[in-house]
C-alpha atoms as a PDB file:
ATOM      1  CA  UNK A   1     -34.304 -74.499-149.709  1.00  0.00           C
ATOM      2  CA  UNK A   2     -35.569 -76.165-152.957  1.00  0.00           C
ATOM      3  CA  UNK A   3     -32.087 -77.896-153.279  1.00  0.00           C
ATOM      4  CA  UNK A   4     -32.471 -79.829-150.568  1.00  0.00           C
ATOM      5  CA  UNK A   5     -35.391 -81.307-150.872  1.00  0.00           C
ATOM      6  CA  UNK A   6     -34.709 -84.367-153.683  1.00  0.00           C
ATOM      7  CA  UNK A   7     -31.688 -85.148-151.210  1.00  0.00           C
ATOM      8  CA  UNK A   8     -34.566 -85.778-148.364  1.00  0.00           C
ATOM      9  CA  UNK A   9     -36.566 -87.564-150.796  1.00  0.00           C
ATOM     10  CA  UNK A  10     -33.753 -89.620-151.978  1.00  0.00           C
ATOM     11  CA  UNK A  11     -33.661 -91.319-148.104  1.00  0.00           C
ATOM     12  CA  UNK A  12     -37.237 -91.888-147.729  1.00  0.00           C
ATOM     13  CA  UNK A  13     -37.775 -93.403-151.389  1.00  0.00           C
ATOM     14  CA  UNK A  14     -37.527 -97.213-151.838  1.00  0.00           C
ATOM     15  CA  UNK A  15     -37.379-100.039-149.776  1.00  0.00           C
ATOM     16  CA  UNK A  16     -36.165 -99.667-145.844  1.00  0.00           C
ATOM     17  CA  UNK A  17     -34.767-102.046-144.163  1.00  0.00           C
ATOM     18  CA  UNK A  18     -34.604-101.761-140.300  1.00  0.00           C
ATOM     19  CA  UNK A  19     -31.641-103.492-137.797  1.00  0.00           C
ATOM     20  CA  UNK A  20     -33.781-102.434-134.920  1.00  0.00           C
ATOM     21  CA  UNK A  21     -32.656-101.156-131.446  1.00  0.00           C
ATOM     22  CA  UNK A  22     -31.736-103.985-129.500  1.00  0.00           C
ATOM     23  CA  UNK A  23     -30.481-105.993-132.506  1.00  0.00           C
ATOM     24  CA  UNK A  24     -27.464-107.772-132.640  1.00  0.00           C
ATOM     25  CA  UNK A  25     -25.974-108.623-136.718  1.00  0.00           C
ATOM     26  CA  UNK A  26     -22.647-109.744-137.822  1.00  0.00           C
ATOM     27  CA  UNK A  27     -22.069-110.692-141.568  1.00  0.00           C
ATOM     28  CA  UNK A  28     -22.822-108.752-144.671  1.00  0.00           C
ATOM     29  CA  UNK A  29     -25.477-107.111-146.036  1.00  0.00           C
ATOM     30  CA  UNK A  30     -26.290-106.136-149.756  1.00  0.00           C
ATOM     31  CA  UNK A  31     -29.431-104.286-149.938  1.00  0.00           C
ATOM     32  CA  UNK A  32     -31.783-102.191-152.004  1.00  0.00           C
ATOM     33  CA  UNK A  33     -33.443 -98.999-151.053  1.00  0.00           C
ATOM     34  CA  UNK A  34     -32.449 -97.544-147.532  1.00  0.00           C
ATOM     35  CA  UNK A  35     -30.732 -99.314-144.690  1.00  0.00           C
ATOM     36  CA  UNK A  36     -31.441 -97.911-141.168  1.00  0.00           C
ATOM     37  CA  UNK A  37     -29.546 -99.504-138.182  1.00  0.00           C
ATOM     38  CA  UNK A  38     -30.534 -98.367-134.716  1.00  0.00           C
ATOM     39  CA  UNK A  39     -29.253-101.355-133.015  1.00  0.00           C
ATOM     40  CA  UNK A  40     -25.222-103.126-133.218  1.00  0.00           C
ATOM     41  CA  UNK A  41     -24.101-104.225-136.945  1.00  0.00           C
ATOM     42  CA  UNK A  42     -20.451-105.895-137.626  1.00  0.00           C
ATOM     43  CA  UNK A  43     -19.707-106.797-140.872  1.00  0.00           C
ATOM     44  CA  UNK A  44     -19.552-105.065-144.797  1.00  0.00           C
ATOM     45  CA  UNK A  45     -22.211-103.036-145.946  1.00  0.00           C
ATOM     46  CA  UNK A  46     -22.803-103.087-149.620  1.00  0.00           C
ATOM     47  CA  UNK A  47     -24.681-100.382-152.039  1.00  0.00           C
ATOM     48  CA  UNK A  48     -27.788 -99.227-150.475  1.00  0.00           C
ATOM     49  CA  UNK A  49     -29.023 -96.188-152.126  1.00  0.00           C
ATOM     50  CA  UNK A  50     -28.848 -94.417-148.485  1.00  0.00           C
ATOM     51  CA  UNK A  51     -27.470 -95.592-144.845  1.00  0.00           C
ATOM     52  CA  UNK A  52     -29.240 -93.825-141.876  1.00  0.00           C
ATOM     53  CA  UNK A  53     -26.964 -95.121-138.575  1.00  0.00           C
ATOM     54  CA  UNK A  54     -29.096 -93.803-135.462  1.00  0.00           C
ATOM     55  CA  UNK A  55     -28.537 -92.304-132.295  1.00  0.00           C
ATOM     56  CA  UNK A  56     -28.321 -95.961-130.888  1.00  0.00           C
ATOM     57  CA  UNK A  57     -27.052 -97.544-133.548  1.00  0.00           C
ATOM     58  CA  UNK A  58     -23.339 -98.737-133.609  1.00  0.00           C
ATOM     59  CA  UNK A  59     -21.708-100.279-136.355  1.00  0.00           C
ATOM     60  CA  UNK A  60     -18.023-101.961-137.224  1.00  0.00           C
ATOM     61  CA  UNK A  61     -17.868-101.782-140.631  1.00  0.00           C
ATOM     62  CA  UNK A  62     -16.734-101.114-144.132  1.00  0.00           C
ATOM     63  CA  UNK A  63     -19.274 -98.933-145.854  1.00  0.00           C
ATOM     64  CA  UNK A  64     -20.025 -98.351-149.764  1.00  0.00           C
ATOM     65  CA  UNK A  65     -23.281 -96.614-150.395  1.00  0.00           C
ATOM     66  CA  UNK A  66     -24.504 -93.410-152.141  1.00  0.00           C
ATOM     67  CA  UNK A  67     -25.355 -91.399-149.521  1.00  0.00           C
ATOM     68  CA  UNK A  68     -25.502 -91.672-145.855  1.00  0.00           C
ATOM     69  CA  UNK A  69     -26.790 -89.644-142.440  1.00  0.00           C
ATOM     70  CA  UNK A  70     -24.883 -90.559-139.331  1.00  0.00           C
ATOM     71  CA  UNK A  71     -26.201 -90.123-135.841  1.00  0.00           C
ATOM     72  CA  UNK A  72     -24.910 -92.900-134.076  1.00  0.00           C
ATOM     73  CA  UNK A  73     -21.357 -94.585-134.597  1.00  0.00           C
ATOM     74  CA  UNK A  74     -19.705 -95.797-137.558  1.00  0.00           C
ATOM     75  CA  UNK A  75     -16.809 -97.810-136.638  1.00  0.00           C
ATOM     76  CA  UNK A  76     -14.800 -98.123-140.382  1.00  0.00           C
ATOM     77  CA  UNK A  77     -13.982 -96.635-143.586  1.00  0.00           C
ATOM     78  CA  UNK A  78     -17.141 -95.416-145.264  1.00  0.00           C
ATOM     79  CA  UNK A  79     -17.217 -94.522-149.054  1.00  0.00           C
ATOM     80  CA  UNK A  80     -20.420 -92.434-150.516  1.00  0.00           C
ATOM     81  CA  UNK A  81     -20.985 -91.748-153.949  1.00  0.00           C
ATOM     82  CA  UNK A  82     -23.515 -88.775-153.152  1.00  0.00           C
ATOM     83  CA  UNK A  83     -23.375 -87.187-149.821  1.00  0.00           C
ATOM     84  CA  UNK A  84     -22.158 -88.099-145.944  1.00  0.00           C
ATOM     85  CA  UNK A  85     -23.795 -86.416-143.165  1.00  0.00           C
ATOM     86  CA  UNK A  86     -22.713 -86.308-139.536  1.00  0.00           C
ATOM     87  CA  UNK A  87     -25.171 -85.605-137.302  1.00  0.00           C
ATOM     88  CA  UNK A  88     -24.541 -83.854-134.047  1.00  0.00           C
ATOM     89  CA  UNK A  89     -23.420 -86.263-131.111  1.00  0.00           C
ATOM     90  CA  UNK A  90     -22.112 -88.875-133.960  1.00  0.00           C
ATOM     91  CA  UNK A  91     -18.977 -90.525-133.443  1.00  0.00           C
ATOM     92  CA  UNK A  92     -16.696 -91.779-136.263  1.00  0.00           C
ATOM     93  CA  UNK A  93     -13.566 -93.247-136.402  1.00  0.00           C
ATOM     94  CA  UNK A  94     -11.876 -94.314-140.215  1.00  0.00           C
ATOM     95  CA  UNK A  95     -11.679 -92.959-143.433  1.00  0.00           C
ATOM     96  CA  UNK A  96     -13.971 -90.823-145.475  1.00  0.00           C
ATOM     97  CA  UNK A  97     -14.645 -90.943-149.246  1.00  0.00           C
ATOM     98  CA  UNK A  98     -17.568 -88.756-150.861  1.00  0.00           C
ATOM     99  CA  UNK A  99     -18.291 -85.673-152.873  1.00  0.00           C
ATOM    100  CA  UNK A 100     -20.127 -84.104-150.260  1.00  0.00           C
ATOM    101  CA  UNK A 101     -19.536 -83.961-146.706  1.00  0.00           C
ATOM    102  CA  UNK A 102     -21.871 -82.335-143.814  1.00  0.00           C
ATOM    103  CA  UNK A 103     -20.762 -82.329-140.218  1.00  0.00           C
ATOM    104  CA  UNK A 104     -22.858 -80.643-137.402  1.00  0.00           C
ATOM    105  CA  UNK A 105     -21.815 -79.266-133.868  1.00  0.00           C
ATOM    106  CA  UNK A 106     -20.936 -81.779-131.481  1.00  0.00           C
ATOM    107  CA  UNK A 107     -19.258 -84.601-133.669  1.00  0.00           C
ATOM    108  CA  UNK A 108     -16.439 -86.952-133.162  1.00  0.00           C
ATOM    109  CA  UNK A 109     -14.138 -87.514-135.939  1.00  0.00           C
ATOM    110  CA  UNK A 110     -11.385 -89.334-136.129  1.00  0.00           C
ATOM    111  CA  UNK A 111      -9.746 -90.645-139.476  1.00  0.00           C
ATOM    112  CA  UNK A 112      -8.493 -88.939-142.920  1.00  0.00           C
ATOM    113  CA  UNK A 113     -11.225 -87.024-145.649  1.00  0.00           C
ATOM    114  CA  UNK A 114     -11.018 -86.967-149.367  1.00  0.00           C
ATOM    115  CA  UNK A 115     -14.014 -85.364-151.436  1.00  0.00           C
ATOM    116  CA  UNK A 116     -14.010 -84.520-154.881  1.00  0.00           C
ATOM    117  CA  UNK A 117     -13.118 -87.223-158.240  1.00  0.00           C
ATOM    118  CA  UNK A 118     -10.968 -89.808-157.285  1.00  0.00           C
ATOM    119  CA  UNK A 119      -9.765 -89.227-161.410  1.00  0.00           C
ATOM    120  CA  UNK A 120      -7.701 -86.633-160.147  1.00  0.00           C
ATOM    121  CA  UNK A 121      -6.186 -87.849-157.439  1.00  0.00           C
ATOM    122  CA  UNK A 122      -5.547 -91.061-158.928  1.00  0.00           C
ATOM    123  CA  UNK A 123      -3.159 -89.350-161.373  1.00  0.00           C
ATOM    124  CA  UNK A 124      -1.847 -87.347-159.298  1.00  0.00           C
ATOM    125  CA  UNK A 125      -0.978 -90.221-156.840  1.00  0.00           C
ATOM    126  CA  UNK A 126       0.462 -92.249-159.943  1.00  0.00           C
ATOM    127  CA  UNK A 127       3.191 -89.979-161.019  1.00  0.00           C
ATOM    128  CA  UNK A 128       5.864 -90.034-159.040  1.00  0.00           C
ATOM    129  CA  UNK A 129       5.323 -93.365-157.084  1.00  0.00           C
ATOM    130  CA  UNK A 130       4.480 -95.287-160.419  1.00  0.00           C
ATOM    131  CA  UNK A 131       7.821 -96.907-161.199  1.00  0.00           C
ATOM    132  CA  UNK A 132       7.898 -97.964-157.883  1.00  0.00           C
ATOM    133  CA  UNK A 133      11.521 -95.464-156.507  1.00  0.00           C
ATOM    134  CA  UNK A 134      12.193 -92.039-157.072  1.00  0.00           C
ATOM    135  CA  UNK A 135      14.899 -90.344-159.007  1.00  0.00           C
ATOM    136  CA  UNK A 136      17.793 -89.452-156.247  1.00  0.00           C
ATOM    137  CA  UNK A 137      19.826 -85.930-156.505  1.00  0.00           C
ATOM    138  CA  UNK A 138      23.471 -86.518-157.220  1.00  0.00           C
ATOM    139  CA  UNK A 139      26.028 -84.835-156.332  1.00  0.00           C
ATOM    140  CA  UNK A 140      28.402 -82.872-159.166  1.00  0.00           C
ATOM    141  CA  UNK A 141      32.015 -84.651-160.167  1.00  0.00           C
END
């Protein structure tokens, strides 16, 4: 209860800016503050403090932000520093980066999940496939 409410803050702080319902946009967009697309985007999406995708919205995209509530449909990899909520009747198909992940009744999700420090995965992934081949078993004499 009083966890959650800096995370609701954090959404309606700032700046907004609105791709309204009916809305057509292809490019890229860097903004400040919150980002909240109810109509079609198709492009890259770059570091807004929070996304907020809609029940009509629909994007194509590549996604960095901190964090972001999905109720529409996110078409593209989507990487959140914070937090990544799916709404119920959301529909998302690509990859998934973020320390926190919510996902209500109802959603569609289609695409691979990491959460947690990419530090330690980065090491992990580095060992063995760092010199580029692995080591092969030999047989004895």
């Amino acid at each position: 209860m009083f966890g959650k409410e800096p995370e609701n803050q954090a959404v309606a702080s700032g700046q907004t800016s609105i791709i309204a319902q009916g809305c057509k946009f292809d490019g890229t967009v860097q903004v400040k503050g919150t980002l909240r697309i109810e109509g079609e985007f198709k492009g890259t999406i770059g570091t807004p403090e929070s996304l907020v995708i809609g029940k009509t919205g629909v994007v194509r995209a590549n996604v960095t932000v901190k964090n972001a509530i999905i109720g529409g449909q996110l078409f593209g990899n989507i990487t959140a520093e914070n937090k990544i909520e799916l709404q119920s009747g959301s529909h998302v198909e690509g990859d998934i980066k973020t320390k926190r992940l919510v996902i209500d009744e109802g959603v569609f999700f289609e695409g691979n999940c990491s959460m947690g420090s990419n530090r330690q995965k980065a090491a992990g992934a580095a060992g063995p496939q760092a010199g580029g081949q692995q080591a092969q078993p030999t047989s004895g004499k």
